[in-house]
PDB file of N, CA and C in Angstrom:
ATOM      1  N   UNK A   1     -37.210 -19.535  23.139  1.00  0.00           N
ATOM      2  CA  UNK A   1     -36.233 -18.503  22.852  1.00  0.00           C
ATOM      3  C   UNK A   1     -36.288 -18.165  21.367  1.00  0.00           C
ATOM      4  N   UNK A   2     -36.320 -17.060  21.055  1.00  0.00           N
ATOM      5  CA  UNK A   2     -35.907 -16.589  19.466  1.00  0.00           C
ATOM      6  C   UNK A   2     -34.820 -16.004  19.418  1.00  0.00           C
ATOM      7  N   UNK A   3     -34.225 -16.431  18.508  1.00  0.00           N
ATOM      8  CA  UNK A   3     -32.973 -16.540  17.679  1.00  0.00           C
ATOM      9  C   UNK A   3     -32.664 -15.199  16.959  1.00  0.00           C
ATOM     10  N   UNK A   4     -31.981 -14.522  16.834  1.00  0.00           N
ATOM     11  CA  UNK A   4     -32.275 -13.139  15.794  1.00  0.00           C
ATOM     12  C   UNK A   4     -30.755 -13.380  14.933  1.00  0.00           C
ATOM     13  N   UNK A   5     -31.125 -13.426  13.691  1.00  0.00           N
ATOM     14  CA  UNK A   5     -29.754 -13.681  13.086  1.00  0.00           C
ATOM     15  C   UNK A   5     -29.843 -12.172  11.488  1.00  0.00           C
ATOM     16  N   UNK A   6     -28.778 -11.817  11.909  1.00  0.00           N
ATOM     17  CA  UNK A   6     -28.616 -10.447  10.562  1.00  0.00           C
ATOM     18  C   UNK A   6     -27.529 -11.138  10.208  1.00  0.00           C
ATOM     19  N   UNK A   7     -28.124 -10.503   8.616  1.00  0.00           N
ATOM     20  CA  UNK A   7     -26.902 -10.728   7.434  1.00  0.00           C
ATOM     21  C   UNK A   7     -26.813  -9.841   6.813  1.00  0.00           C
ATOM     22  N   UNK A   8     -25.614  -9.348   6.356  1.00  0.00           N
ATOM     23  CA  UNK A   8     -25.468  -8.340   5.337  1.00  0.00           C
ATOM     24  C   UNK A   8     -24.989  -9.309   4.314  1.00  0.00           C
ATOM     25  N   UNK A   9     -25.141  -8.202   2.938  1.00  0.00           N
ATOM     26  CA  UNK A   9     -23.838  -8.150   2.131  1.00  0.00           C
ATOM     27  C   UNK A   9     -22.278  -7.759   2.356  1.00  0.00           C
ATOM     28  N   UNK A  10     -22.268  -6.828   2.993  1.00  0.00           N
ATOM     29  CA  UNK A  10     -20.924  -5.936   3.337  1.00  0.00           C
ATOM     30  C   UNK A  10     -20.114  -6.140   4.827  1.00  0.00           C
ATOM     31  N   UNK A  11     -19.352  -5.810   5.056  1.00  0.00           N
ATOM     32  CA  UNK A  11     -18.343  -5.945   6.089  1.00  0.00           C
ATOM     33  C   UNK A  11     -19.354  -5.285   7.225  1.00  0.00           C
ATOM     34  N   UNK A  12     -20.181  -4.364   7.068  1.00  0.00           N
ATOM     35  CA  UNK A  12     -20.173  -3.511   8.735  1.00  0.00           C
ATOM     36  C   UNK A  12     -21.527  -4.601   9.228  1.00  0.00           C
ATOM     37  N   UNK A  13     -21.832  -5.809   9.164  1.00  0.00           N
ATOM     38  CA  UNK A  13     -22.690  -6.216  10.362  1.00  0.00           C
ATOM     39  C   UNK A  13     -22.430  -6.124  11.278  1.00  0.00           C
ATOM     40  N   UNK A  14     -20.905  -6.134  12.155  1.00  0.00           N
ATOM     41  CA  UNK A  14     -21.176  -6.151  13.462  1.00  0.00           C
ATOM     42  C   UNK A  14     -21.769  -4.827  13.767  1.00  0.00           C
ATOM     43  N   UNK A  15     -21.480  -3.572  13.008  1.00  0.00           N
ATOM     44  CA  UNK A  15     -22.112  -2.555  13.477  1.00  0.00           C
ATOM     45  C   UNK A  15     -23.714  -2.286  13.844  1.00  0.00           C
ATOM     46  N   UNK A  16     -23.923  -2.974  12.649  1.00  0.00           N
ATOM     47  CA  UNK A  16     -25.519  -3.046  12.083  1.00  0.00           C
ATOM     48  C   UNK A  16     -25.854  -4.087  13.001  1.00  0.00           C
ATOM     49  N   UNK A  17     -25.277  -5.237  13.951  1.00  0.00           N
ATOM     50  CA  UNK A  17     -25.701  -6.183  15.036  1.00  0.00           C
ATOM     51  C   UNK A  17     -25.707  -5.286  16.331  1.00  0.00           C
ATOM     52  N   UNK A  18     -24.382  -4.297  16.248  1.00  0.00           N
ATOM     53  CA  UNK A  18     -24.696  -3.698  17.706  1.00  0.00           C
ATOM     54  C   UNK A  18     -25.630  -2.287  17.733  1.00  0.00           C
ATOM     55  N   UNK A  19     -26.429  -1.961  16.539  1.00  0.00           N
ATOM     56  CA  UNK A  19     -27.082  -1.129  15.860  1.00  0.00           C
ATOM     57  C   UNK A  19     -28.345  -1.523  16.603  1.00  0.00           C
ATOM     58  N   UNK A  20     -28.913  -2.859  16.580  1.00  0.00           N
ATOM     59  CA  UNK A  20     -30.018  -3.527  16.770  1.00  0.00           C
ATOM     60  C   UNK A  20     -30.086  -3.857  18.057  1.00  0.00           C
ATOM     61  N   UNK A  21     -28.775  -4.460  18.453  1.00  0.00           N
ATOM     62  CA  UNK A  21     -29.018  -4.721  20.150  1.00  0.00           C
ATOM     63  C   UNK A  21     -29.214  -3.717  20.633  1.00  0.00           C
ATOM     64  N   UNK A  22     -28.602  -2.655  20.631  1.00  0.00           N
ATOM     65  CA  UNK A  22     -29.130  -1.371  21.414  1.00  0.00           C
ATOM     66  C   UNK A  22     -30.106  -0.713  21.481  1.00  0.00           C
ATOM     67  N   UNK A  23     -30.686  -1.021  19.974  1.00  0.00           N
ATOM     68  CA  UNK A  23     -31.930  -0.697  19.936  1.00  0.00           C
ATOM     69  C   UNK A  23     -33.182  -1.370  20.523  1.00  0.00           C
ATOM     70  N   UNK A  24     -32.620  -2.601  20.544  1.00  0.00           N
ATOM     71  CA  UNK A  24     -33.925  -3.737  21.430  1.00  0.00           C
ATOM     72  C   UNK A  24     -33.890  -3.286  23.395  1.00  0.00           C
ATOM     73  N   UNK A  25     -32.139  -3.329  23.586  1.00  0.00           N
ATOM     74  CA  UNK A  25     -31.854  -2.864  24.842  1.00  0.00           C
ATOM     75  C   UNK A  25     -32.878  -1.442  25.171  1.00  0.00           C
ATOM     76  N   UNK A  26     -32.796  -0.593  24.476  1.00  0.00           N
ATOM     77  CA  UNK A  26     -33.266   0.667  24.349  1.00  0.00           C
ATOM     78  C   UNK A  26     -34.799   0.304  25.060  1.00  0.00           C
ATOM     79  N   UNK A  27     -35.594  -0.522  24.437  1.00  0.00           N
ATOM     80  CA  UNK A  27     -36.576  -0.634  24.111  1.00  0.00           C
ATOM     81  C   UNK A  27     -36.943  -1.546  25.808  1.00  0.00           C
ATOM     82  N   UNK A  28     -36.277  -2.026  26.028  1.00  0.00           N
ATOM     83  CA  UNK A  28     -36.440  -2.913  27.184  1.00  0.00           C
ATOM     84  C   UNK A  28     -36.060  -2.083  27.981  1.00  0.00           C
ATOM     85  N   UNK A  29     -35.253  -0.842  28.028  1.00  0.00           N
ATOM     86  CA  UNK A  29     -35.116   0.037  29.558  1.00  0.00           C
ATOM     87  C   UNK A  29     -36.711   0.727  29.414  1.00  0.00           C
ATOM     88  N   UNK A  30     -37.122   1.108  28.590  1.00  0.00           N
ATOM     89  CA  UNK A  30     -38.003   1.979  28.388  1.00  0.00           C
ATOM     90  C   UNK A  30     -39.547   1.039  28.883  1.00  0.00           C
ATOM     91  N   UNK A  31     -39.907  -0.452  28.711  1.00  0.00           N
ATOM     92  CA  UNK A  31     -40.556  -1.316  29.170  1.00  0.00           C
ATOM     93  C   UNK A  31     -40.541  -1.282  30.511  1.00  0.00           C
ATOM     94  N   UNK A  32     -39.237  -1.657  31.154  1.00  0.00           N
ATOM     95  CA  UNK A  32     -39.233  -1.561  32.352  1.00  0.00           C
ATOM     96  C   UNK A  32     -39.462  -0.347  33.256  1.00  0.00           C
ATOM     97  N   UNK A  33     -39.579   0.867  32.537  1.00  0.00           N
ATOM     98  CA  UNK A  33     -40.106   2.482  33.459  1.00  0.00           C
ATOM     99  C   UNK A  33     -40.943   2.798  33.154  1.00  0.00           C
ATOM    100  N   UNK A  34     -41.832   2.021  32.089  1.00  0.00           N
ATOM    101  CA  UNK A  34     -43.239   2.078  32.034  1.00  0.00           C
ATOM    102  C   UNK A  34     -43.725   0.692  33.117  1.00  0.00           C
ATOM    103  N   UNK A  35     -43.224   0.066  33.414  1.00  0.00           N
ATOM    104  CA  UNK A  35     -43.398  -1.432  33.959  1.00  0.00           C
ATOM    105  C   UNK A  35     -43.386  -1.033  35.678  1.00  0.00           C
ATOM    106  N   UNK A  36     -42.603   0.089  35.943  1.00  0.00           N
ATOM    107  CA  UNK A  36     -42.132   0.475  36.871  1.00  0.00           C
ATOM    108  C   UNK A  36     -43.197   1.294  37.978  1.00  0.00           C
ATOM    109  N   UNK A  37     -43.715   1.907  36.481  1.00  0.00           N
ATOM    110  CA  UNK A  37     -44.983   3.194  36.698  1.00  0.00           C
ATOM    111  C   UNK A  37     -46.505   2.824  36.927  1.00  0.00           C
ATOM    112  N   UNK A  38     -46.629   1.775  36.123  1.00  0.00           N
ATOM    113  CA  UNK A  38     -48.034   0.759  36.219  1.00  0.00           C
ATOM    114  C   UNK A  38     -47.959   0.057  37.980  1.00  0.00           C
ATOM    115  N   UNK A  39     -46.739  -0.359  37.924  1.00  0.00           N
ATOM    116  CA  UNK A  39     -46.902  -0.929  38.936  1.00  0.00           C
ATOM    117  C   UNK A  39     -47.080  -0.100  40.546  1.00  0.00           C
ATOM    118  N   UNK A  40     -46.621   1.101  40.293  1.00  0.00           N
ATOM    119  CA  UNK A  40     -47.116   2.025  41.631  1.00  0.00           C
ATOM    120  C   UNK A  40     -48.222   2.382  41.633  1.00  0.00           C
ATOM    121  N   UNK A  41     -48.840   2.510  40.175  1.00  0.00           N
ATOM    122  CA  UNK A  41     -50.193   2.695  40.152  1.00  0.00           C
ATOM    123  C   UNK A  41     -51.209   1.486  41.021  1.00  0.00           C
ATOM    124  N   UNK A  42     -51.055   0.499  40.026  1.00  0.00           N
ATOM    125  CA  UNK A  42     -51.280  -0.641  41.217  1.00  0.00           C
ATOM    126  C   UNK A  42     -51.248  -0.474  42.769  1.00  0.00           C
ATOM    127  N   UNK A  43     -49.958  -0.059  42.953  1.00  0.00           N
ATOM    128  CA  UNK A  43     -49.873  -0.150  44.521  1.00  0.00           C
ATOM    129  C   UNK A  43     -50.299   0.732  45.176  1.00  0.00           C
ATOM    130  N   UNK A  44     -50.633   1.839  44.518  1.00  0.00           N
ATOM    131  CA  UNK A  44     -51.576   2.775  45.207  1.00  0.00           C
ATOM    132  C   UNK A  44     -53.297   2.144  45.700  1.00  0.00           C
ATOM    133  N   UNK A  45     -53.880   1.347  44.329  1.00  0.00           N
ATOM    134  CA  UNK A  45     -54.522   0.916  44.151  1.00  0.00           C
ATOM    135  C   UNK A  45     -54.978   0.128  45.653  1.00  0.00           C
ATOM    136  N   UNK A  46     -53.870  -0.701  45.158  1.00  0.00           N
ATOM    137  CA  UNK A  46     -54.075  -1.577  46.299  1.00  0.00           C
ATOM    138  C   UNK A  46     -54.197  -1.247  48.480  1.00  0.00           C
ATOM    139  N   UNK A  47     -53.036  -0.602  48.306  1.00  0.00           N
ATOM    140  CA  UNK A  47     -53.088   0.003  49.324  1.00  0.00           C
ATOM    141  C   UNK A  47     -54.770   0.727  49.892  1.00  0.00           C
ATOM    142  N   UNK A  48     -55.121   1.361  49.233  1.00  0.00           N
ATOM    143  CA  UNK A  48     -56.378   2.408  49.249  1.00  0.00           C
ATOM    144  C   UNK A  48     -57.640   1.427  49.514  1.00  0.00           C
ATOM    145  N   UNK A  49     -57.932   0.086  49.125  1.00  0.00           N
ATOM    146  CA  UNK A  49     -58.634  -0.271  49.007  1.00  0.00           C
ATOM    147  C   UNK A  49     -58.128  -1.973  49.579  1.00  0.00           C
ATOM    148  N   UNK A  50     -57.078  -2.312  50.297  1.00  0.00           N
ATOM    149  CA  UNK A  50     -56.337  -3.025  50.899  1.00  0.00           C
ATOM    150  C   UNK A  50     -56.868  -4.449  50.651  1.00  0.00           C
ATOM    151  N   UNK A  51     -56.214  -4.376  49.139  1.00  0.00           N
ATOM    152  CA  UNK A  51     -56.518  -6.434  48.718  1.00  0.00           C
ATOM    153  C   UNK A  51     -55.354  -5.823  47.401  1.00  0.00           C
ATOM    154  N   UNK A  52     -55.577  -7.387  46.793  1.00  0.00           N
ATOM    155  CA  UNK A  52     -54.315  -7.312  45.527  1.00  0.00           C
ATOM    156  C   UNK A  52     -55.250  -6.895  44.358  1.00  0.00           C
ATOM    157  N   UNK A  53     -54.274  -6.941  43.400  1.00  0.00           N
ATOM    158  CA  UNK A  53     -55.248  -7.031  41.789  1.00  0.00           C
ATOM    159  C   UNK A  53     -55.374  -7.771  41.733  1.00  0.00           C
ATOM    160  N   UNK A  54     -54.930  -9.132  42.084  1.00  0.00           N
ATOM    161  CA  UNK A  54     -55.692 -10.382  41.645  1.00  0.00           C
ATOM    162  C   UNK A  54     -57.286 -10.282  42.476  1.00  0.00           C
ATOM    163  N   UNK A  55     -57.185 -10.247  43.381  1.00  0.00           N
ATOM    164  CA  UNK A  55     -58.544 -10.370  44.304  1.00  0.00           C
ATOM    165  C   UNK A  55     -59.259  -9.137  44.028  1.00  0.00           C
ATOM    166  N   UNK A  56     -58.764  -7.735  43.238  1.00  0.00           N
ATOM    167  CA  UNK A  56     -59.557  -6.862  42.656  1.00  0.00           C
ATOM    168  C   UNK A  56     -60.607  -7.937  41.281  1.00  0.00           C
ATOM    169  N   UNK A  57     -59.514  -8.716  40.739  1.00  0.00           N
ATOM    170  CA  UNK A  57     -60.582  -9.420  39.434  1.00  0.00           C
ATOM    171  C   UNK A  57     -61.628  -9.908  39.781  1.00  0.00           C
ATOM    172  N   UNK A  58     -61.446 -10.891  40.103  1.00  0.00           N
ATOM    173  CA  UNK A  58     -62.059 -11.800  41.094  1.00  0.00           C
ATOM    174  C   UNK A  58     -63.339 -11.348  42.056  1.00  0.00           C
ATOM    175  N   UNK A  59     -63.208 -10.040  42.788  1.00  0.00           N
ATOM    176  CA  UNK A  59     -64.288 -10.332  43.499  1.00  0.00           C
ATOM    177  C   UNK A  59     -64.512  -8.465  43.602  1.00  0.00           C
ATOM    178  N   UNK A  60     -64.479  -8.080  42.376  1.00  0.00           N
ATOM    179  CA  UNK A  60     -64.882  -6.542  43.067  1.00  0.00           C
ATOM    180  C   UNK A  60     -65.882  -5.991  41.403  1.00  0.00           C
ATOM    181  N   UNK A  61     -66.573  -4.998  41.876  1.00  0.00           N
ATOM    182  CA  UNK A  61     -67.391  -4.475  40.659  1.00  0.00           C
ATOM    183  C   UNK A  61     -67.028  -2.798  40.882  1.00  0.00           C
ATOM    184  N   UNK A  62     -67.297  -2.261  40.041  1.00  0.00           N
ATOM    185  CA  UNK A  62     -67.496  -0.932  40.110  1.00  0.00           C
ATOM    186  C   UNK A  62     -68.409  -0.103  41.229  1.00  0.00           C
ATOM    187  N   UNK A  63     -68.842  -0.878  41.534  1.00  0.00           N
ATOM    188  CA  UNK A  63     -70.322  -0.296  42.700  1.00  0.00           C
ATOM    189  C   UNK A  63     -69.395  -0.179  44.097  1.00  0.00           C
ATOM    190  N   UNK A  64     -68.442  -1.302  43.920  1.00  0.00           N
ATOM    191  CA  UNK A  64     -67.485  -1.718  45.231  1.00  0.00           C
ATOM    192  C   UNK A  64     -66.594  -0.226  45.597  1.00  0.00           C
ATOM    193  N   UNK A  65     -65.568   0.147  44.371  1.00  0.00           N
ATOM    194  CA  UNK A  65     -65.215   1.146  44.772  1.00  0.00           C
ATOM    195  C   UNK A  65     -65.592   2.798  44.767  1.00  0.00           C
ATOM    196  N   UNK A  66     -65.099   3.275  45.474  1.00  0.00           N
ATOM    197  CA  UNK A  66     -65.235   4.964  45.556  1.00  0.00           C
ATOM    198  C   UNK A  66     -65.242   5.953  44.387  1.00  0.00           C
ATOM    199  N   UNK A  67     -64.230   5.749  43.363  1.00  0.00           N
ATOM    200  CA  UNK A  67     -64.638   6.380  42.114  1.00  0.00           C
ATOM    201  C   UNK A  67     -65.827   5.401  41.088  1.00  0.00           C
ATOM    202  N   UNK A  68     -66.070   4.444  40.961  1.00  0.00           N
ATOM    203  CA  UNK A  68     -67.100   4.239  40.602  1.00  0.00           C
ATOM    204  C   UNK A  68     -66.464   3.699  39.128  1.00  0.00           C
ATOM    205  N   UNK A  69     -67.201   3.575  38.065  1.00  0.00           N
ATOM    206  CA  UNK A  69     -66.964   2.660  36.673  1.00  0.00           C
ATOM    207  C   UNK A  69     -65.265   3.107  36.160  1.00  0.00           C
ATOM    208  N   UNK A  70     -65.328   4.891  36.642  1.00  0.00           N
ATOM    209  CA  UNK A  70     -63.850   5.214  35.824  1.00  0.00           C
ATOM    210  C   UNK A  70     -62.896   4.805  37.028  1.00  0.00           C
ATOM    211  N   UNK A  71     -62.710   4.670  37.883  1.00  0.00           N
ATOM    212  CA  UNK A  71     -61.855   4.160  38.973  1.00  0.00           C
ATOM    213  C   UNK A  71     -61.392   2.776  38.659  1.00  0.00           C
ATOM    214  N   UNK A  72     -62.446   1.667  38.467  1.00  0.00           N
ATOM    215  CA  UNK A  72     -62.605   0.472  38.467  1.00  0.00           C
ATOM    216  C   UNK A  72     -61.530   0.166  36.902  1.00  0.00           C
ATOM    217  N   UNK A  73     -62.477   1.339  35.762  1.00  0.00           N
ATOM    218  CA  UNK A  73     -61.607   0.795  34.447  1.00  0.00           C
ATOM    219  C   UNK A  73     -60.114   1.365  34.614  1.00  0.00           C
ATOM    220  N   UNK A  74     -59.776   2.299  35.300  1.00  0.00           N
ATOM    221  CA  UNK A  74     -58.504   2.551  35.144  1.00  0.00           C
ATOM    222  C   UNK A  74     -57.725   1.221  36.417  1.00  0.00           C
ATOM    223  N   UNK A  75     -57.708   0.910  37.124  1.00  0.00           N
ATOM    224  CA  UNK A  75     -57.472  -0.194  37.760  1.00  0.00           C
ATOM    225  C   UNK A  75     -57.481  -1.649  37.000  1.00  0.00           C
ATOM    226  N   UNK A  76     -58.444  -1.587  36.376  1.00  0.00           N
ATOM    227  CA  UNK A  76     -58.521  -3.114  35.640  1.00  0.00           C
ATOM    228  C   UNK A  76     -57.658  -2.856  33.983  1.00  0.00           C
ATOM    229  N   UNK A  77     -57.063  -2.003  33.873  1.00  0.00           N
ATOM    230  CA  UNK A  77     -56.504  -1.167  32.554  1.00  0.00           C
ATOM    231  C   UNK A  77     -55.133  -1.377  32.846  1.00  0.00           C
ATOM    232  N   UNK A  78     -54.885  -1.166  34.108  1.00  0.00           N
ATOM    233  CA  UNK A  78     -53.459  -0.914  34.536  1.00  0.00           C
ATOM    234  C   UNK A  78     -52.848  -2.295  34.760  1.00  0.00           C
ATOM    235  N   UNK A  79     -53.830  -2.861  34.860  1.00  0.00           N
ATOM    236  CA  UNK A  79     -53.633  -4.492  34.890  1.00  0.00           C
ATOM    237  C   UNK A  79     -53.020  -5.292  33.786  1.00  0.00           C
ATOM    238  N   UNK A  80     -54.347  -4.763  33.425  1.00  0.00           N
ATOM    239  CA  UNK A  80     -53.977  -5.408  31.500  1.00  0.00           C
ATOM    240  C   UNK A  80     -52.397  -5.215  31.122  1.00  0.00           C
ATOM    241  N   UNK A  81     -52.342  -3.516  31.278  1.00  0.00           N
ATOM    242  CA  UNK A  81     -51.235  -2.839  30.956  1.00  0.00           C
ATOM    243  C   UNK A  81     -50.129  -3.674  31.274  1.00  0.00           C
ATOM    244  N   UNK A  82     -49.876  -4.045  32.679  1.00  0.00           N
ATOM    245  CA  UNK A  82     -48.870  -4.443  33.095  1.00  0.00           C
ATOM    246  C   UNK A  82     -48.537  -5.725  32.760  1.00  0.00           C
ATOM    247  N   UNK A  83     -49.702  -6.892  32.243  1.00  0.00           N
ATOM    248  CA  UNK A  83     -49.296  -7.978  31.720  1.00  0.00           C
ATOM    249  C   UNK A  83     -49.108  -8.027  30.023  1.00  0.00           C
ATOM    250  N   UNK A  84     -49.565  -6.817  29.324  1.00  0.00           N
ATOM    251  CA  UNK A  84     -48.488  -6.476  28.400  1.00  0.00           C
ATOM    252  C   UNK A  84     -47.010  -6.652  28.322  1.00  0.00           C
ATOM    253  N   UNK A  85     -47.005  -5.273  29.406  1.00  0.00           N
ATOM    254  CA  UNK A  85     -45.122  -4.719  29.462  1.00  0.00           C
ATOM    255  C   UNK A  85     -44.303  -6.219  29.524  1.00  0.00           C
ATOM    256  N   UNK A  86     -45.122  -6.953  30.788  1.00  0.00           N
ATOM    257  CA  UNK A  86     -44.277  -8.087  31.443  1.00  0.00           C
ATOM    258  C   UNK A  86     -43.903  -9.376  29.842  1.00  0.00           C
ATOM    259  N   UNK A  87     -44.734  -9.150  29.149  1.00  0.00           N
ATOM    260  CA  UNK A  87     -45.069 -10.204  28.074  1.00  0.00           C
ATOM    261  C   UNK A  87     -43.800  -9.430  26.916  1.00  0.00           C
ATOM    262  N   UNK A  88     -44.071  -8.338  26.718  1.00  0.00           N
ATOM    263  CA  UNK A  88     -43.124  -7.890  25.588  1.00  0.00           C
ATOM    264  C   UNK A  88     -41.561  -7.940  26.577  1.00  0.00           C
ATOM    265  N   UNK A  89     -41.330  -7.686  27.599  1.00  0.00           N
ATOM    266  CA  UNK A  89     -39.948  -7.764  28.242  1.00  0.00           C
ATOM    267  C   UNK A  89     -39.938  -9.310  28.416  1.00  0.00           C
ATOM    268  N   UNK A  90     -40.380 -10.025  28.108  1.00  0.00           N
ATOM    269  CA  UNK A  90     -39.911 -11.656  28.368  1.00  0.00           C
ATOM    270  C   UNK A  90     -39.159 -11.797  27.057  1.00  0.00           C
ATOM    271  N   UNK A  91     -39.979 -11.566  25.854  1.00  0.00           N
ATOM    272  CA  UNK A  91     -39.411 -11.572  24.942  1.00  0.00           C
ATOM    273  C   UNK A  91     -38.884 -11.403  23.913  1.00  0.00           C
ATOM    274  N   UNK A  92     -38.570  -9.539  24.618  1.00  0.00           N
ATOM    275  CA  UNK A  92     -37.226  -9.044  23.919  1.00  0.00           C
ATOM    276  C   UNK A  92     -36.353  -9.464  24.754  1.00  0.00           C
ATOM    277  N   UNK A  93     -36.568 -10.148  26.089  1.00  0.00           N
ATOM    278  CA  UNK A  93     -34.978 -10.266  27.151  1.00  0.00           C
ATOM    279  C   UNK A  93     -34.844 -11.370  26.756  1.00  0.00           C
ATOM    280  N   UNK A  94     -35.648 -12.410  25.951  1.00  0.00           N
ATOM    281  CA  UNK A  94     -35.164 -13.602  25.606  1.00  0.00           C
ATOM    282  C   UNK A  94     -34.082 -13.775  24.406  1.00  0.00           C
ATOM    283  N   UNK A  95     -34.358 -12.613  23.532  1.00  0.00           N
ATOM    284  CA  UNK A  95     -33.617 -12.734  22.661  1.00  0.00           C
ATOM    285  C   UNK A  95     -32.057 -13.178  22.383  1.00  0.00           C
ATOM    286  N   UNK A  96     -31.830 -14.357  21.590  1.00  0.00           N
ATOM    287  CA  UNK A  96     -30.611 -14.685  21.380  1.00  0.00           C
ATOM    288  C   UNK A  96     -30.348 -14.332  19.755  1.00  0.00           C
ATOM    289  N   UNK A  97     -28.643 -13.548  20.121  1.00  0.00           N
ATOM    290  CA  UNK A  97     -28.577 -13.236  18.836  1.00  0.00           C
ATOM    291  C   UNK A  97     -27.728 -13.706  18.174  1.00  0.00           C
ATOM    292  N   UNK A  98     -27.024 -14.330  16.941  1.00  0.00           N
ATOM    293  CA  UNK A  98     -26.585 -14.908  16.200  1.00  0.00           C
ATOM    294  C   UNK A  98     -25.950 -14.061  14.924  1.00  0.00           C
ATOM    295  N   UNK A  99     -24.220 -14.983  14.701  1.00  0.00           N
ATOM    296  CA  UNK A  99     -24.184 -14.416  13.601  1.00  0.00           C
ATOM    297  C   UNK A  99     -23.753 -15.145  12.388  1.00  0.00           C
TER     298      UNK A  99
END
């Protein structure tokens, strides 16, 4: 867990604390509807070609599917993508804040 601790000089931190949470909140709705969007992509993916992304890694090449190298990289992209989003929403949702 990380800790997030603000200090001012002056009286308005709580403002400047709920300044920041909203802004991290902000940031985590916006993760999750990009998180949201990758993942239908995926499921189109999957559906069309009826296995998971994991078993896309694992056992498929570009030759395998129908669009061919750009099919394959946007599939193996969207992947990546999504274990991004999932990695930055762990830990901005982990955040504990302090004052």
């Amino acid at each position: 867990m990380v800790k997030l601790e603000i200090k001012a000089d002056n009286k308005d931190i709580e403002s400047v604390k709920k300044l920041v949470e909203t802004a991290i909140n902000s940031e985590i709705k916006n993760l999750q509807r990009s998180l949201t969007k990758t993942e239908k992509i995926l499921e189109e993916f999957e559906v069309k070609y009826k296995t998971t992304s994991e078993l896309f890694l694992t056992n498929y090449t570009a030759e395998d599917l129908q669009g061919g190298d750009e099919e394959y990289i946007q599939w193996f992209g969207e992947i990546k993508i999504k274990e991004k989003l999932i990695s930055s929403l762990q830990k901005l949702q982990n955040i504990e804040y302090v004052s």
